[in-house]
Protein backbone atom coordinates (compact mmCIF):
# COMPACT_ATOMS: atom_id res chain seq x y z
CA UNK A 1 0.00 0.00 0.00
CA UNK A 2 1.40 3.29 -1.00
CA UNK A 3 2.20 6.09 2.01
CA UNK A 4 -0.74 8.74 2.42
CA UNK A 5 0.42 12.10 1.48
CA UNK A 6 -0.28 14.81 4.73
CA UNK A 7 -1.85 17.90 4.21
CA UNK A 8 1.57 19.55 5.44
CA UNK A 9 3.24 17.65 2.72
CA UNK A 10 1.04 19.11 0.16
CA UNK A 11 1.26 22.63 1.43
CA UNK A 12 5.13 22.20 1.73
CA UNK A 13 5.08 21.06 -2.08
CA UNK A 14 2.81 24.40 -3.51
CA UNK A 15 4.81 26.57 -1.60
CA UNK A 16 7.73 25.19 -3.67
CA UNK A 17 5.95 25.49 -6.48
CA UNK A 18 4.56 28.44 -5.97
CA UNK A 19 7.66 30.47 -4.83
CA UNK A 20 8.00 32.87 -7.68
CA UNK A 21 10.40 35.46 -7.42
CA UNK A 22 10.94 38.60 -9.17
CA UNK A 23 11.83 42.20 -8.69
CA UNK A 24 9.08 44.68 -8.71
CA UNK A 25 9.05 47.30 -10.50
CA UNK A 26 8.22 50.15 -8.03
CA UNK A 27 10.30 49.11 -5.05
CA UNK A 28 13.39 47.72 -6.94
CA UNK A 29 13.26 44.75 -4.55
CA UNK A 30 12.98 41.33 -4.62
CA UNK A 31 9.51 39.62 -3.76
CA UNK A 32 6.96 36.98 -4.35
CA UNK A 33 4.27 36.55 -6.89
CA UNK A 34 1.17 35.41 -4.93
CA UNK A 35 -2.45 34.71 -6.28
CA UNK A 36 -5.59 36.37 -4.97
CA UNK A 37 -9.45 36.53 -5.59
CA UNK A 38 -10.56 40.16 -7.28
CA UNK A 39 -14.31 40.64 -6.63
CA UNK A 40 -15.53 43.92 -8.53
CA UNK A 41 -19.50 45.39 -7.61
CA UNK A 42 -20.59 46.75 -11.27
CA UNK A 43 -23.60 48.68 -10.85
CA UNK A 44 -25.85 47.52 -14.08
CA UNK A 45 -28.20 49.70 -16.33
CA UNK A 46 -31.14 48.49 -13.80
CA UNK A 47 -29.81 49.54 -10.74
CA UNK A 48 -29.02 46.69 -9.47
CA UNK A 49 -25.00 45.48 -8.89
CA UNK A 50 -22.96 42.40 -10.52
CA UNK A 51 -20.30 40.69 -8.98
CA UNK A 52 -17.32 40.06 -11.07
CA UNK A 53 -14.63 37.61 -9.53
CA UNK A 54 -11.19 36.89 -11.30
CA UNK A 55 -7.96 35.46 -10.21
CA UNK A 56 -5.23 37.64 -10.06
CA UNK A 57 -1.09 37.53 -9.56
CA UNK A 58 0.14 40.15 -7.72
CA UNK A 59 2.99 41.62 -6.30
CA UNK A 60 3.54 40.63 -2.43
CA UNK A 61 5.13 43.99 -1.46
CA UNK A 62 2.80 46.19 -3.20
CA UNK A 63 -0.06 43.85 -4.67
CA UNK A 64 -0.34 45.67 -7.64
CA UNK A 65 -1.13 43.50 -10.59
CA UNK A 66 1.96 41.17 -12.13
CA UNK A 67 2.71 41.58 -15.75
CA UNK A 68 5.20 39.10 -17.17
């Protein structure tokens, strides 16, 4: 039988994964790229608001949007 895999384990290996980084452009330091949820309210021709969500990479030390 082949060894569960821990939830620690898992995080440990996205972190790795994960661990992007770059130098940003308005601090001329080194940080991380990160991914967050964006949720705009967009007021509609009815009156009545829409939620738009997206996914987003962003700069750790100033979360402004990542542009490769």
């Amino acid at each position: 039988m082949a060894k569960q895999q821990t939830f620690a384990d898992k995080a440990n290996k996205l972190a790795k994964k994960s661990d992007n980084l770059v130098i940003c452009p308005d601090t001329n330091k080194e940080t991380r790229i990160i991914s967050v949820r964006m949720v705009d309210a967009v007021k509609t021709g009815k009156g009545t608001y829409k939620f738009l969500d997206r996914n987003m990479k962003v700069y750790e030390s100033t979360y402004k949007p990542y542009t490769p």
